[in-house]
Every structure is written in structure tokens, then in C-alpha cells.
Protein backbone atom coordinates (compact mmCIF):
# COMPACT_ATOMS: atom_id res chain seq x y z
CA UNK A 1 29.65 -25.42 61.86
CA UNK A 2 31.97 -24.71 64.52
CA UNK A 3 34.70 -22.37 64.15
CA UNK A 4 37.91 -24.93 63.62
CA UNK A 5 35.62 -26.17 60.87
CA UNK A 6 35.08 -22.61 59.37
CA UNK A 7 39.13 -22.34 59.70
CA UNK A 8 39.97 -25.51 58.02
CA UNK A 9 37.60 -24.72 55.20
CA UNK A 10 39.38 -21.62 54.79
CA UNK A 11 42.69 -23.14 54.48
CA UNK A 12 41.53 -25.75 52.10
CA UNK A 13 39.72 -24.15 49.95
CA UNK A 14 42.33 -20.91 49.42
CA UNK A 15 43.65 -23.10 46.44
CA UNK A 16 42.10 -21.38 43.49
CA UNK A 17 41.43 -23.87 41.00
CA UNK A 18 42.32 -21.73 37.68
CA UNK A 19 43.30 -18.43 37.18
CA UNK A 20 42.95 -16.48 33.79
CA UNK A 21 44.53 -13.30 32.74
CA UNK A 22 44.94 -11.21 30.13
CA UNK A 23 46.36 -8.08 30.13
CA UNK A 24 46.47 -4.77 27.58
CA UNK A 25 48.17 -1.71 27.58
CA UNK A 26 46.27 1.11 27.68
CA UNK A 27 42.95 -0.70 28.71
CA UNK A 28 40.38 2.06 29.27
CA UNK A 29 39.37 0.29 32.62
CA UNK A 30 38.45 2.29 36.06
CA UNK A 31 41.27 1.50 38.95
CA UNK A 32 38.23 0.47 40.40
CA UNK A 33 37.92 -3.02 40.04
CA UNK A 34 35.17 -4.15 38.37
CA UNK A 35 34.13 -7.79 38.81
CA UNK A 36 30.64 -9.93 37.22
CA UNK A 37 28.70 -13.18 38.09
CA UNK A 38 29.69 -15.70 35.32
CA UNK A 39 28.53 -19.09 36.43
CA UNK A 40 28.23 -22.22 39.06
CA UNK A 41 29.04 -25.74 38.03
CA UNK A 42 25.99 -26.62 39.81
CA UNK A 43 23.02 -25.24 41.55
CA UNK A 44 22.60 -28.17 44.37
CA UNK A 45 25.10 -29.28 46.87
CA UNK A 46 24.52 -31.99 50.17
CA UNK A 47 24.86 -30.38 53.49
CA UNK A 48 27.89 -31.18 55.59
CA UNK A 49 31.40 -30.33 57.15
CA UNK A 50 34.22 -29.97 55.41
CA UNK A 51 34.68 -31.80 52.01
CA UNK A 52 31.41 -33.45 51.74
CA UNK A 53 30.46 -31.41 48.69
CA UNK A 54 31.77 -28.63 46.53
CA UNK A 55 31.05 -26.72 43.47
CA UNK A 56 32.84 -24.18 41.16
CA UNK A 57 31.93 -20.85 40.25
CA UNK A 58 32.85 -18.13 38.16
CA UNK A 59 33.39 -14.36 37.76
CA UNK A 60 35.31 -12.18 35.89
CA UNK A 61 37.33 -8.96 36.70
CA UNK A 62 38.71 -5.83 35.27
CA UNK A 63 41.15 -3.51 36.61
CA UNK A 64 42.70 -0.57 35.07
CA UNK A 65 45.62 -0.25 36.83
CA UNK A 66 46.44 -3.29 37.24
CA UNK A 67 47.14 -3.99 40.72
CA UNK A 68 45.36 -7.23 42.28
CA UNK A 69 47.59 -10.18 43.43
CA UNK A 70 50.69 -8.02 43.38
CA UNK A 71 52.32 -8.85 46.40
CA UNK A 72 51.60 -6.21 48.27
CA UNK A 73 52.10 -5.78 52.06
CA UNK A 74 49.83 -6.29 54.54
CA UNK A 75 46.87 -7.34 51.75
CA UNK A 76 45.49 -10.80 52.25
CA UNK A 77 42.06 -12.32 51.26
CA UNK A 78 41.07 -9.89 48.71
CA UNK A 79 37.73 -11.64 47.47
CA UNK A 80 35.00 -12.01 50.05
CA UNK A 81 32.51 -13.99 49.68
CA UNK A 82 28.91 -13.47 51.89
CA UNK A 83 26.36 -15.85 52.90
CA UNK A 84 23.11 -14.39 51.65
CA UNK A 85 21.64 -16.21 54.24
CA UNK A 86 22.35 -14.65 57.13
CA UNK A 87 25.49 -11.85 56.06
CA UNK A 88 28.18 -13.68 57.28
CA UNK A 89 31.65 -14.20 55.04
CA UNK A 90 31.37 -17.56 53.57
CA UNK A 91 34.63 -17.62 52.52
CA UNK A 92 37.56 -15.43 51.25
CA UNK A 93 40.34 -16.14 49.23
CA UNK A 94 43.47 -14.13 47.95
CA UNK A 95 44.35 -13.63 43.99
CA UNK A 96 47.66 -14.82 43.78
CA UNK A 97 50.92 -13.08 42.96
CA UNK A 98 50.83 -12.07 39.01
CA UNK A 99 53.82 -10.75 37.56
CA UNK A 100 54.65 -7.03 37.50
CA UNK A 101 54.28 -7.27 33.51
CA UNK A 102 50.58 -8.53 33.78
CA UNK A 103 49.54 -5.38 36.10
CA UNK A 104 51.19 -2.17 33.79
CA UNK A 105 48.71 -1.34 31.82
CA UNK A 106 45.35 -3.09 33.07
CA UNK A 107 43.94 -6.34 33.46
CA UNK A 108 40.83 -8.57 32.79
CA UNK A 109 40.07 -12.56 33.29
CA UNK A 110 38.08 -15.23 34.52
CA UNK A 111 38.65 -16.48 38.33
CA UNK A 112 37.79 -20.07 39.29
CA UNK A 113 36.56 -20.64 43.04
CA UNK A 114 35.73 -23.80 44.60
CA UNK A 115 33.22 -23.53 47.36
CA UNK A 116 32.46 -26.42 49.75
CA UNK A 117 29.06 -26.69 51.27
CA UNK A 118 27.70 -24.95 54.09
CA UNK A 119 25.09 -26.26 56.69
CA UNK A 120 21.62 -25.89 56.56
CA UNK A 121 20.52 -22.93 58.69
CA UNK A 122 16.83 -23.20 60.33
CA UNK A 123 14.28 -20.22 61.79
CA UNK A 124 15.58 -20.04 65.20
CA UNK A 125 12.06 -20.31 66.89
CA UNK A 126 12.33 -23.90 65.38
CA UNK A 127 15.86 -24.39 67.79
CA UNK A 128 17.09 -27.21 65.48
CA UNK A 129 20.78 -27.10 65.25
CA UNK A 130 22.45 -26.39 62.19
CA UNK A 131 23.45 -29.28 59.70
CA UNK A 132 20.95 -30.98 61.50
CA UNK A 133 18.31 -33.70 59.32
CA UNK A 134 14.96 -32.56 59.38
CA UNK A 135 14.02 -33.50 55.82
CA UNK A 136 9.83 -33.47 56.60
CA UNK A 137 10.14 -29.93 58.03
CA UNK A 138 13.04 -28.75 55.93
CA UNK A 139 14.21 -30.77 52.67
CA UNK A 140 16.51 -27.84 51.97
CA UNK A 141 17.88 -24.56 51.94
CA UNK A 142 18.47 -21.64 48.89
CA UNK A 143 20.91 -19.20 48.96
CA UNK A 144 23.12 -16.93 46.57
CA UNK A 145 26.42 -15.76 47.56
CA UNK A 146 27.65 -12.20 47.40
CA UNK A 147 31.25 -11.52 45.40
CA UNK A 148 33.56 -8.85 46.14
CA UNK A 149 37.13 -7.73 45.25
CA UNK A 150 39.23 -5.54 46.42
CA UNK A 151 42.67 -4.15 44.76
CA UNK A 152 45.85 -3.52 46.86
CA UNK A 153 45.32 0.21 46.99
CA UNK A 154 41.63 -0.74 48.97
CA UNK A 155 39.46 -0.31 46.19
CA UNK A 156 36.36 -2.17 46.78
CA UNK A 157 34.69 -3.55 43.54
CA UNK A 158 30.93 -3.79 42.47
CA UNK A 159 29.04 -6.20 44.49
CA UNK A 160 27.71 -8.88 42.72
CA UNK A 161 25.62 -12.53 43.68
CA UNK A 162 25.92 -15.65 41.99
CA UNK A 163 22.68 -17.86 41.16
CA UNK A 164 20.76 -19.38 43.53
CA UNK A 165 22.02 -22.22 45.37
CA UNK A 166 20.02 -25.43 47.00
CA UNK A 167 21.83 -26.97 49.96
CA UNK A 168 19.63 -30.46 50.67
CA UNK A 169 19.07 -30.61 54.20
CA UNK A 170 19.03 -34.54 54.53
């Protein structure tokens, strides 16, 4: 996947398809954010560029003080998401703006990601390209993704990975 590809994926797929909150006053929660693996909507997706394929997964997050999505300065893709693979960013994606009443006294929810396939990647003694169709040597790939947050202060979260994912080579 070239690098315009990469970018475009990016900008698509910053749209987060739901966000839940809930907040409390007085939570209990660390300032350190604390996020866990929920679920995928699937396990398999088709190889490709772009939009060929997609599916949805799930984590949720606390925060004691409050302050992810707040606007602040400077702060931009906040959740990274890392290839397994090979340890490159998948993906990243910013929580969006949540009022200043939401962040007082703690938060906690669900986040909703959509994730578009990736290419399948092949041992490099083998020099076949990636996203390339070798079906008899390779039918597909696995992979899990690695999830982390950070708050606007910096704080990094817990690292966590999803479930194992097949990308079909063919």
C-alpha cells in the first residue's frame, strides 16, 4: 500500500462511527486512562486498497479526570492503532470534542472504530509484493491490532490487542 493510499485511509476512516459516554462525579478512576478490548464485528476481511472491506471494533475507556477529546491544543490522533504484523501504526484516529460538563468529574464509554483492510504482507525472502494473489502459497494472513489512548495531558493508556484477525490473501 503506497503512502497516498495509507493517507486517504486515514482521512476516511477518522469518522468514528459511535461514540458513548457516560460520565460521574467523583469516579474513583486513575488520570491515567485506562482503555480494554471489547469486540470485532468480524474476524475475516478481503485484502485490498482503500474501501474494499471494513470491520468494526470495540473498546472501552476510563478516565478520571476527564480530559480526552477536549479540544485541546496541539493534540491530534489520540488512539493509535499498531499492526501486529510488522509494528507499524495501522491507523489513528482522534476522540472528538466532548463537552466541558462530560470531562469534570471522570469519564467511561464504549468507542466504535471502523477499520478498513490492510494488504497481505509476505516473508520477504519470498519477494512477492504486498496485496499481491498468491492463494496456493499464501491463502491468508492473521493479525491482532494493538489499542492505545492517550489523554490531552500525554498520558499514555494500557496497551491492549483486539482478537485475531484473517485478511484472505486472494
Amino acid at each position: 500500500m503506497n503512502k497516498s493510499d495509507k493517507i486517504l485511509i486515514q482521512i476516511i476512516s477518522i469518522s468514528m462511527i459511535a461514540f458513548c459516554l457516560s460520565c460521574g462525579r467523583g469516579s474513583g478512576f486513575s488520570d491515567i486512562p485506562a482503555i480494554q478490548f471489547e469486540s470485532l464485528s468480524k474476524d475475516t476481511m478481503v485484502q485490498g486498497r482503500l474501501l474494499e472491506d471494513s470491520l468494526t471494533l470495540v473498546f472501552s475507556f476510563r478516565d478520571g479526570d476527564g480530559n480526552l477529546g477536549t479540544g485541546a491544543q496541539g493534540l491530534r490522533e489520540n488512539i493509535i492503532l499498531t499492526d501486529n504484523r510488522n509494528g507499524e501504526v495501522y491507523t489513528t484516529y482522534k476522540v472528538p470534542d466532548l463537552p466541558p460538563s462530560g470531562a469534570a468529574g471522570g469519564i467511561e464509554g464504549s468507542i466504535l472504530l471502523k477499520l478498513y483492510t490492510e494488504c497481505c504482507i509476505f516473508p520477504p525472502l519470498d519477494s512477492i509484493p504486498a496485496c499481491s494473489s498468491v492463494p496456493t502459497l499464501y491463502p491468508s494472513n492473521q493479525f491482532t491490532v494493538s489499542i492505545r489512548l492517550n489523554d490531552d495531558d500525554g498520558n499514555e493508556s494500557n496497551v491492549v490487542q483486539s482478537s485475531l484477525i484473517t485478511i484472505l490473501c486472494n
